[in-house]
PDB file of N, CA and C in Angstrom:
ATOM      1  N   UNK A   1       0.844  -1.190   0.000  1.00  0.00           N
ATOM      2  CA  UNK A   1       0.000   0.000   0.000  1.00  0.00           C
ATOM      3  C   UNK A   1       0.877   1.237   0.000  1.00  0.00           C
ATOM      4  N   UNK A   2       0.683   2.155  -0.771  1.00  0.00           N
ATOM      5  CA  UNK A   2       1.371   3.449  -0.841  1.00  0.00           C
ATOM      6  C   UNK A   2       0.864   4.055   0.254  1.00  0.00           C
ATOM      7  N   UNK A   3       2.509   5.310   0.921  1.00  0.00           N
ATOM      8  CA  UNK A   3       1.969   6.004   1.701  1.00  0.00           C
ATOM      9  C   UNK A   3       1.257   7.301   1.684  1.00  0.00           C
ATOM     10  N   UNK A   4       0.894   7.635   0.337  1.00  0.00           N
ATOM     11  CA  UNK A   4       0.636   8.869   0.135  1.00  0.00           C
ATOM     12  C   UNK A   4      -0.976   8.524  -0.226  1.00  0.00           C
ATOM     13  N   UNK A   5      -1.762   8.974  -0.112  1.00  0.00           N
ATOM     14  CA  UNK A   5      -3.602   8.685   0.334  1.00  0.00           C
ATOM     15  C   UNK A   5      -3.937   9.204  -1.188  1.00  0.00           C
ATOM     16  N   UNK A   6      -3.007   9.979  -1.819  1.00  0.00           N
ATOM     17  CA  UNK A   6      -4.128  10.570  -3.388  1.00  0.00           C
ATOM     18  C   UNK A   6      -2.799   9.426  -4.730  1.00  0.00           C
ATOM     19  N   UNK A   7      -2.605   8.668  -4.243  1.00  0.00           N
ATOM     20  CA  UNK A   7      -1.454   7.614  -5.455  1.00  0.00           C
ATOM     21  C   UNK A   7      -2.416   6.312  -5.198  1.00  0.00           C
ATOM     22  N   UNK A   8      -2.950   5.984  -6.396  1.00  0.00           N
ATOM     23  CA  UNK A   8      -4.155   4.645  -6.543  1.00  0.00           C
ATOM     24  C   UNK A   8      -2.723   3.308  -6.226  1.00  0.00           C
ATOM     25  N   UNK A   9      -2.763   2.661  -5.751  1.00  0.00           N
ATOM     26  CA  UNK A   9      -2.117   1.116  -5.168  1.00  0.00           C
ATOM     27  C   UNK A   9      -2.589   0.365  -6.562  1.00  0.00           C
ATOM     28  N   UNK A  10      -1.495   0.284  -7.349  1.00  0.00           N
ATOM     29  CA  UNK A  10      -1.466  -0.830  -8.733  1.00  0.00           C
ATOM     30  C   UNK A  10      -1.536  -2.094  -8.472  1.00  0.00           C
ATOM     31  N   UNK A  11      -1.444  -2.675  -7.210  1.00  0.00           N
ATOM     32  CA  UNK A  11      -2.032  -3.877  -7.213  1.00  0.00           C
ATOM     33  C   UNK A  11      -3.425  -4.111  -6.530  1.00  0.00           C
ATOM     34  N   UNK A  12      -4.158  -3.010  -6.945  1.00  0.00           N
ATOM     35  CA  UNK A  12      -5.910  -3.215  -6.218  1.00  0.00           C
ATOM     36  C   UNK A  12      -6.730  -4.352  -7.045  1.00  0.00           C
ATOM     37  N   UNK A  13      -7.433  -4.857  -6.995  1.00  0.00           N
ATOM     38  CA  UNK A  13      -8.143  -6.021  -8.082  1.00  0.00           C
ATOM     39  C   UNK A  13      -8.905  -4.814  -8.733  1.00  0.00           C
ATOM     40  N   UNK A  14      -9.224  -5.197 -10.033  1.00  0.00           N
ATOM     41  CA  UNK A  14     -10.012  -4.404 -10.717  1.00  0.00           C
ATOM     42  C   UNK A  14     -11.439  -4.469 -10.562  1.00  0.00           C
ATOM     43  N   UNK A  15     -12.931  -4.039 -10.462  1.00  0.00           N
ATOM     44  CA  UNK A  15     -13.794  -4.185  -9.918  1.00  0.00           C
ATOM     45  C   UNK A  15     -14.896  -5.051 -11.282  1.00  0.00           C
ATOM     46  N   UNK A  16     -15.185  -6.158 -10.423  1.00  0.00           N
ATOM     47  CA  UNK A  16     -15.911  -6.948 -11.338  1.00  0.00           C
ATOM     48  C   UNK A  16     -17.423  -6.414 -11.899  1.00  0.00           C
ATOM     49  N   UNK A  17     -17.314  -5.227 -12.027  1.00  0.00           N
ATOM     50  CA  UNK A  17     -18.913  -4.778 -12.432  1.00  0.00           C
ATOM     51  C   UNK A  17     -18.574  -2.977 -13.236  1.00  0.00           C
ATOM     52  N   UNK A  18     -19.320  -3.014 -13.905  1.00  0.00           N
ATOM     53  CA  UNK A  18     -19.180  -1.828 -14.465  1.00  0.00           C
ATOM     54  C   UNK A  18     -20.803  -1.203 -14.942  1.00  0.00           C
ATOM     55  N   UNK A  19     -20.578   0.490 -14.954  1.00  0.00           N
ATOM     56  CA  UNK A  19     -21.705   0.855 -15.295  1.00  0.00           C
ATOM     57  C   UNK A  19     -21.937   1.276 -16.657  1.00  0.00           C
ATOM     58  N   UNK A  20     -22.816   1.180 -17.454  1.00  0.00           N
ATOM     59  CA  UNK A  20     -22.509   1.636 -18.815  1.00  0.00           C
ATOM     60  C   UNK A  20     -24.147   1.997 -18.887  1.00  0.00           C
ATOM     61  N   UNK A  21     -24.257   3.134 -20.653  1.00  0.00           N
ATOM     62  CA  UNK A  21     -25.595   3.376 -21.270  1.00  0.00           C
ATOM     63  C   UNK A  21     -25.635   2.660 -22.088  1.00  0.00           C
ATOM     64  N   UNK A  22     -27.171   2.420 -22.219  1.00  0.00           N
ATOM     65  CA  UNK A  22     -27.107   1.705 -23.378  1.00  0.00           C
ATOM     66  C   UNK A  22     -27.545   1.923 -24.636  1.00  0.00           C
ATOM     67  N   UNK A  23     -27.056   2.232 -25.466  1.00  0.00           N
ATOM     68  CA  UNK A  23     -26.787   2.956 -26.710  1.00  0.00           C
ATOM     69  C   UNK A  23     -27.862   2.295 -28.030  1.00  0.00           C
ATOM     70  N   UNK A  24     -27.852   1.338 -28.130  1.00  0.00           N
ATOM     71  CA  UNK A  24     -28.834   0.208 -29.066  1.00  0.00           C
ATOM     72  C   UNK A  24     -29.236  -1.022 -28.573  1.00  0.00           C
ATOM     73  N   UNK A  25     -30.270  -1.635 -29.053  1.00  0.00           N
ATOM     74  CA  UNK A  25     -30.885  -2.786 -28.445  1.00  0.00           C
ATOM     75  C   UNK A  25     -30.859  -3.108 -29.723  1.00  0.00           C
ATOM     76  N   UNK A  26     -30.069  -4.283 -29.847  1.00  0.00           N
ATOM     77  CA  UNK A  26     -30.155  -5.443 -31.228  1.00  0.00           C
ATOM     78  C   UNK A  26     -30.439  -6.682 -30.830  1.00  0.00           C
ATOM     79  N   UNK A  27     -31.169  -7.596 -31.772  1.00  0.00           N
ATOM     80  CA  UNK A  27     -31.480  -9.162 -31.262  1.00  0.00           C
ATOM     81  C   UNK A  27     -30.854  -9.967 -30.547  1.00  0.00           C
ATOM     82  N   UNK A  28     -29.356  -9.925 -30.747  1.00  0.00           N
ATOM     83  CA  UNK A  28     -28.396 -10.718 -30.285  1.00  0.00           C
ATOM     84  C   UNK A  28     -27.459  -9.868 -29.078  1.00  0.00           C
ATOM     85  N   UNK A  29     -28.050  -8.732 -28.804  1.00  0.00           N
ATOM     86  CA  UNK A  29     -28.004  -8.103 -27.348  1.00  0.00           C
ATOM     87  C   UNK A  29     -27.813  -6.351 -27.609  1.00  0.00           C
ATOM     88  N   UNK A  30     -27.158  -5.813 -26.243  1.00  0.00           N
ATOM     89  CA  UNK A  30     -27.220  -4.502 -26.029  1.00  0.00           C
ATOM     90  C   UNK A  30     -25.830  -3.932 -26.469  1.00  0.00           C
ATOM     91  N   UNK A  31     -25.863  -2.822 -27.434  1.00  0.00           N
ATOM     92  CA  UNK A  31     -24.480  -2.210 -27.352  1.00  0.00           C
ATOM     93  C   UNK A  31     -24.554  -0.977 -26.349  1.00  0.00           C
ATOM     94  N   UNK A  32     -23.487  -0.585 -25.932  1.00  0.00           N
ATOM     95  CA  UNK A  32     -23.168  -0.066 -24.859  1.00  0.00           C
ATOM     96  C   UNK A  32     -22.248   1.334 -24.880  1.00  0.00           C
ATOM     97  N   UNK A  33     -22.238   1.854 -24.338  1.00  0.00           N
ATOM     98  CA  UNK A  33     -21.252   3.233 -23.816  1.00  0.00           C
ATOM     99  C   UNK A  33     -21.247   2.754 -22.810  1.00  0.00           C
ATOM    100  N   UNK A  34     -19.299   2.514 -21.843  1.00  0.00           N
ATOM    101  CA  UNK A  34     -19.250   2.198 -21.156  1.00  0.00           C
ATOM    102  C   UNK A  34     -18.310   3.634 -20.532  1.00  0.00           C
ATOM    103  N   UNK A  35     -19.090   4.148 -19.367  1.00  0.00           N
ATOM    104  CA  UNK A  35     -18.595   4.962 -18.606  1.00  0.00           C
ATOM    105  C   UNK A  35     -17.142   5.539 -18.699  1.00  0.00           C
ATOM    106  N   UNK A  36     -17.020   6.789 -18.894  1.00  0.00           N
ATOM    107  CA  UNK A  36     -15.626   7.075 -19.095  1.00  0.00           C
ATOM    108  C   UNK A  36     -14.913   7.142 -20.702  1.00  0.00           C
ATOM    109  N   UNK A  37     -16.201   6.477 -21.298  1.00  0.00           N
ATOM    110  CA  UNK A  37     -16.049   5.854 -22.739  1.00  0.00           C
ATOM    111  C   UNK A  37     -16.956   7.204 -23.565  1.00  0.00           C
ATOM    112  N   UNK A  38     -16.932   7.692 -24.685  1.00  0.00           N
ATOM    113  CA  UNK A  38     -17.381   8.519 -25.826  1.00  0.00           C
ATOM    114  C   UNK A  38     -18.380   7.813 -27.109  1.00  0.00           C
ATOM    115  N   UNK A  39     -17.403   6.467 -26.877  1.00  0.00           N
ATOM    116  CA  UNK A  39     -18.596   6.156 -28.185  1.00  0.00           C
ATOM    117  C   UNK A  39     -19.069   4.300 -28.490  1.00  0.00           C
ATOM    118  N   UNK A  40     -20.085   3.978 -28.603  1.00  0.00           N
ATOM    119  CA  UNK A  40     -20.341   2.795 -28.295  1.00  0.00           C
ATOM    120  C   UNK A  40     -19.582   1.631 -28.096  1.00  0.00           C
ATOM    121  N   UNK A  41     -19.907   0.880 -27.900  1.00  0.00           N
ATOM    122  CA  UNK A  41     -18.566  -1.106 -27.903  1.00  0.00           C
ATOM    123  C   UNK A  41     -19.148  -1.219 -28.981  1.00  0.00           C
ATOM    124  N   UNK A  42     -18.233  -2.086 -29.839  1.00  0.00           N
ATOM    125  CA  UNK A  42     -18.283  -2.844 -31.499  1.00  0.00           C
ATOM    126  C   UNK A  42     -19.079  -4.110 -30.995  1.00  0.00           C
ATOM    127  N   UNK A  43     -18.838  -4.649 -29.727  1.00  0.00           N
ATOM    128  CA  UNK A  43     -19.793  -6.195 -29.252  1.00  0.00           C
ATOM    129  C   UNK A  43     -21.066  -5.504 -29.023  1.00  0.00           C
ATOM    130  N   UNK A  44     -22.143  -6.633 -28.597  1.00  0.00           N
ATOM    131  CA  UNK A  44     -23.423  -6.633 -28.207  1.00  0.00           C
ATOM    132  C   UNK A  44     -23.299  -7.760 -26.926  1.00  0.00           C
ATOM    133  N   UNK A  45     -23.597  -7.181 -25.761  1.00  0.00           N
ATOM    134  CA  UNK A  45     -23.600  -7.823 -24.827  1.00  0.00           C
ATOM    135  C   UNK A  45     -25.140  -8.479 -24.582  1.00  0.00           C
ATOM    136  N   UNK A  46     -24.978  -9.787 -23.696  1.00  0.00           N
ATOM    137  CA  UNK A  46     -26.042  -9.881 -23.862  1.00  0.00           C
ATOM    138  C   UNK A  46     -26.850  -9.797 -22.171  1.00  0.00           C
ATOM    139  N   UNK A  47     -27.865 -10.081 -21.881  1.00  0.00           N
ATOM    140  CA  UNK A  47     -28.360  -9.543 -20.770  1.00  0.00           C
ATOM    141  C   UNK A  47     -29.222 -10.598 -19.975  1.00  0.00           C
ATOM    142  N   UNK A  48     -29.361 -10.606 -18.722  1.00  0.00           N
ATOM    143  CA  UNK A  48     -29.926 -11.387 -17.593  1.00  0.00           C
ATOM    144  C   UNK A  48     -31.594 -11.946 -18.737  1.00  0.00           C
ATOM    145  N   UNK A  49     -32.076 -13.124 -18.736  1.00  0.00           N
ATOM    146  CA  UNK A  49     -33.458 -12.983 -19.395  1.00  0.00           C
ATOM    147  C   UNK A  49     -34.505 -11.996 -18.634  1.00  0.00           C
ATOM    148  N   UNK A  50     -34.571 -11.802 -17.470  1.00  0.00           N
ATOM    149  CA  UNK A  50     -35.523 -11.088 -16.427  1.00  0.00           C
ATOM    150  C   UNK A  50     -35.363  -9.415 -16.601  1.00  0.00           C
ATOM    151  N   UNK A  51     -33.718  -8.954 -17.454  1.00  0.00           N
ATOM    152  CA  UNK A  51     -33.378  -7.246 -17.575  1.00  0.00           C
ATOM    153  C   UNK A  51     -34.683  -6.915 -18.386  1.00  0.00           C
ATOM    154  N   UNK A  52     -35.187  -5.915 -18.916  1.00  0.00           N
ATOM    155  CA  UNK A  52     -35.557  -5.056 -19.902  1.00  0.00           C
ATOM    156  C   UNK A  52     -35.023  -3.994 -19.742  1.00  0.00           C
ATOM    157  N   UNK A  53     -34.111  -3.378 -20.901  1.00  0.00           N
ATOM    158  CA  UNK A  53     -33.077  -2.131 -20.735  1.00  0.00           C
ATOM    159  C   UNK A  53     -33.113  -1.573 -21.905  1.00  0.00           C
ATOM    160  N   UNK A  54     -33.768   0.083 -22.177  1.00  0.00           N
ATOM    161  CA  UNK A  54     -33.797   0.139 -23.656  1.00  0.00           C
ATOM    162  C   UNK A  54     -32.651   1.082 -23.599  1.00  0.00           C
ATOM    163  N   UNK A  55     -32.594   1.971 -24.973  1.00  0.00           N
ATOM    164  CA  UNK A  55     -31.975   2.735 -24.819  1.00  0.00           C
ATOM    165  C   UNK A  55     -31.714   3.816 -24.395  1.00  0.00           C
ATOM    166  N   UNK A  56     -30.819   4.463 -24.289  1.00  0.00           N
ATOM    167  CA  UNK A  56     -30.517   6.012 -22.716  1.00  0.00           C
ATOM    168  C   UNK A  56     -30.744   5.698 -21.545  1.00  0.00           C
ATOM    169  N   UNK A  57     -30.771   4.294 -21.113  1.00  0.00           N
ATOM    170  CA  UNK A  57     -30.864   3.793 -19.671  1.00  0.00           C
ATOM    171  C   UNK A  57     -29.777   2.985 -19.152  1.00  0.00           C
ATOM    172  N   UNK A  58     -29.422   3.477 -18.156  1.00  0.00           N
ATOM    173  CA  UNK A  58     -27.893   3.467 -17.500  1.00  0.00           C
ATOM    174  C   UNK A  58     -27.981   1.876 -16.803  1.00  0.00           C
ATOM    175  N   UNK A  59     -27.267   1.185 -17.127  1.00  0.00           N
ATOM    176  CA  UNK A  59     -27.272  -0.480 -16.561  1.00  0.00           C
ATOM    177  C   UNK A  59     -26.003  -1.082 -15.569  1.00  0.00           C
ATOM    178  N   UNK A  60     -26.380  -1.857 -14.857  1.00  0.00           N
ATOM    179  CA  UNK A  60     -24.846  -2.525 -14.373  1.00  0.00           C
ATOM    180  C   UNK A  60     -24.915  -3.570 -15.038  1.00  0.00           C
ATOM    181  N   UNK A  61     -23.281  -3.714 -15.158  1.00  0.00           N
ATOM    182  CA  UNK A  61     -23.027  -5.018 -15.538  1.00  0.00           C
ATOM    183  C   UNK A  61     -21.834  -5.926 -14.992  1.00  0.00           C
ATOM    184  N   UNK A  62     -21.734  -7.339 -15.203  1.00  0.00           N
ATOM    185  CA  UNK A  62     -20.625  -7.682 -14.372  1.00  0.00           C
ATOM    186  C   UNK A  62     -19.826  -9.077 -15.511  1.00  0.00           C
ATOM    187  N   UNK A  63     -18.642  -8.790 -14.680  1.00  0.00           N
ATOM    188  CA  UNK A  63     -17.604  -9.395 -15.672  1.00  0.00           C
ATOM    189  C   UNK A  63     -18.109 -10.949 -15.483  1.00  0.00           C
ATOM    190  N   UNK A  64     -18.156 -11.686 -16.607  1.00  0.00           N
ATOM    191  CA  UNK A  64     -18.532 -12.909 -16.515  1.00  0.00           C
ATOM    192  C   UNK A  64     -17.821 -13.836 -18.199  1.00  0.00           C
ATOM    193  N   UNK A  65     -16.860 -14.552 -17.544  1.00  0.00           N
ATOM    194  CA  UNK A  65     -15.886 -15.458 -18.830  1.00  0.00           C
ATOM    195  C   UNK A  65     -15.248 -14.452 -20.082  1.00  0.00           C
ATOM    196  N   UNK A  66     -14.789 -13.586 -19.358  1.00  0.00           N
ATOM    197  CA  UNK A  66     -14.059 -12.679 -20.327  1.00  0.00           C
ATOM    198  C   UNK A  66     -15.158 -11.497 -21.290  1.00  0.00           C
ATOM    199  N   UNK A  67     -16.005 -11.079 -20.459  1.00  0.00           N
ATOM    200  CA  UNK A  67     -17.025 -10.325 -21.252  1.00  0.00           C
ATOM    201  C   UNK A  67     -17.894  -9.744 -20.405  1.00  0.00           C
ATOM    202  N   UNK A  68     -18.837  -9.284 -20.102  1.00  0.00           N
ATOM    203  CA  UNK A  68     -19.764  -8.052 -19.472  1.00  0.00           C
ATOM    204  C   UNK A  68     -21.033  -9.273 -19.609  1.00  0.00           C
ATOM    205  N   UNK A  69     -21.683  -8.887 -18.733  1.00  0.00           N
ATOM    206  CA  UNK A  69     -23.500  -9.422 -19.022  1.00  0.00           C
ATOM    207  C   UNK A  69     -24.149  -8.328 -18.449  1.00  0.00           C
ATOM    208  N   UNK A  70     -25.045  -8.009 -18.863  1.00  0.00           N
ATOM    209  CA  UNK A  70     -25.961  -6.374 -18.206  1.00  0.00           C
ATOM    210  C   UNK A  70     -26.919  -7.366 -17.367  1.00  0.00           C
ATOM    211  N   UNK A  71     -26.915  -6.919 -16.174  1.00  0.00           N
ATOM    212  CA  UNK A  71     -27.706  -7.530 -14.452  1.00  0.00           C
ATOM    213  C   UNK A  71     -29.258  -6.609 -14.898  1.00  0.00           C
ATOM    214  N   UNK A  72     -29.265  -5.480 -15.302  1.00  0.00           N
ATOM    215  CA  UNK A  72     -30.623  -4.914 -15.009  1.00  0.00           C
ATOM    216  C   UNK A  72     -29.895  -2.962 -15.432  1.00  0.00           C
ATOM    217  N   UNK A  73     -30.901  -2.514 -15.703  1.00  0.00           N
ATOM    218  CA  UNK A  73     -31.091  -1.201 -15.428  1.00  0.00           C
ATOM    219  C   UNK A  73     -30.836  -0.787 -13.887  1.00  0.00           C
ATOM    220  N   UNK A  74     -30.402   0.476 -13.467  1.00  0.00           N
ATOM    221  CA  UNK A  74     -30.077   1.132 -12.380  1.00  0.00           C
ATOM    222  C   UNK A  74     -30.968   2.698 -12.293  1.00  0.00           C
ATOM    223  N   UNK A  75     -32.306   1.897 -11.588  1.00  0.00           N
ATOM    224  CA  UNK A  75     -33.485   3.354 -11.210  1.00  0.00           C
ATOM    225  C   UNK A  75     -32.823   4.413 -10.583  1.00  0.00           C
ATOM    226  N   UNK A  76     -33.378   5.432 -11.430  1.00  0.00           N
ATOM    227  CA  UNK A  76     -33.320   7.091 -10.833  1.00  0.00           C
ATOM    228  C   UNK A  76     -34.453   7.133 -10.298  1.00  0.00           C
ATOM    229  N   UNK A  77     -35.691   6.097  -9.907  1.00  0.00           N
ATOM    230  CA  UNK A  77     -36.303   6.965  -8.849  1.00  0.00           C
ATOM    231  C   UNK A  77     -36.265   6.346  -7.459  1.00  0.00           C
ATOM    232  N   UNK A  78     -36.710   7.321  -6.780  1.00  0.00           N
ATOM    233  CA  UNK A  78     -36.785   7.494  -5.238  1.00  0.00           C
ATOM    234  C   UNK A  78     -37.328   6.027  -4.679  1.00  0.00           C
ATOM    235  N   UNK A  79     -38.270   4.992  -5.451  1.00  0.00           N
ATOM    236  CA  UNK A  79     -38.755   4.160  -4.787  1.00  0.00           C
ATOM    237  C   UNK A  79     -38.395   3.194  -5.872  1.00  0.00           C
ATOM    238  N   UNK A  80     -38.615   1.711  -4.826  1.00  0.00           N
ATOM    239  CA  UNK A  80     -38.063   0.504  -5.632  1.00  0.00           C
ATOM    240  C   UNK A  80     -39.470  -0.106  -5.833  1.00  0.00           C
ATOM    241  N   UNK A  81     -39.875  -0.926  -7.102  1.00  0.00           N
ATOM    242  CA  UNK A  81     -40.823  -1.531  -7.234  1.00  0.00           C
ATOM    243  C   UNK A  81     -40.132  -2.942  -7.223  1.00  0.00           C
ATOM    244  N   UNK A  82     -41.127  -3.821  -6.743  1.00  0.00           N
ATOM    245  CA  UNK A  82     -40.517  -5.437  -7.305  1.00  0.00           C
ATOM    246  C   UNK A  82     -42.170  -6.107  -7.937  1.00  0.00           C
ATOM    247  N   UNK A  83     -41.569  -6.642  -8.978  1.00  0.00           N
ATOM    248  CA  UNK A  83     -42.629  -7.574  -9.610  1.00  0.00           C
ATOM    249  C   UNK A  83     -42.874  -8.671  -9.014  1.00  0.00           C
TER     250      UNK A  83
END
């Protein structure tokens, strides 16, 4: 661990989940803007069967066999519904 509190520690694990928009909905899955990123992924990820995520809606996703799977959309509102 470094002693200086604002120098990031290069051996931290990298975080198995990421947030991204989602830019297009194609058959064979979602392309993405992934945070930090300007302009879509060339892949189509594909998504939990239970997500519905269209586009301009901000999703998590998590690293799974060398690739992303989108878990669900991430609500902006104040209350949680469950089906």
């Amino acid at each position: 661990m470094s002693e200086n509190l604002f120098v990031a520690d290069k051996n931290k694990a990298e975080s198995p989940f990421a947030i991204a928009k989602v830019d297009t909905v194609h058959d064979d899955g979602l392309q993405l803007i992934f945070y930090g990123e300007s302009a879509p992924s060339q892949m189509h990820y594909k998504m939990l069967q239970t997500c519905s995520a269209g586009p301009g809606e901000t999703v998590l996703c998590a690293k799974a066999s060398g690739t992303y799977v989108v878990l669900g959309p991430i609500s902006q509102s104040r209350f949680i519904r469950a089906d």
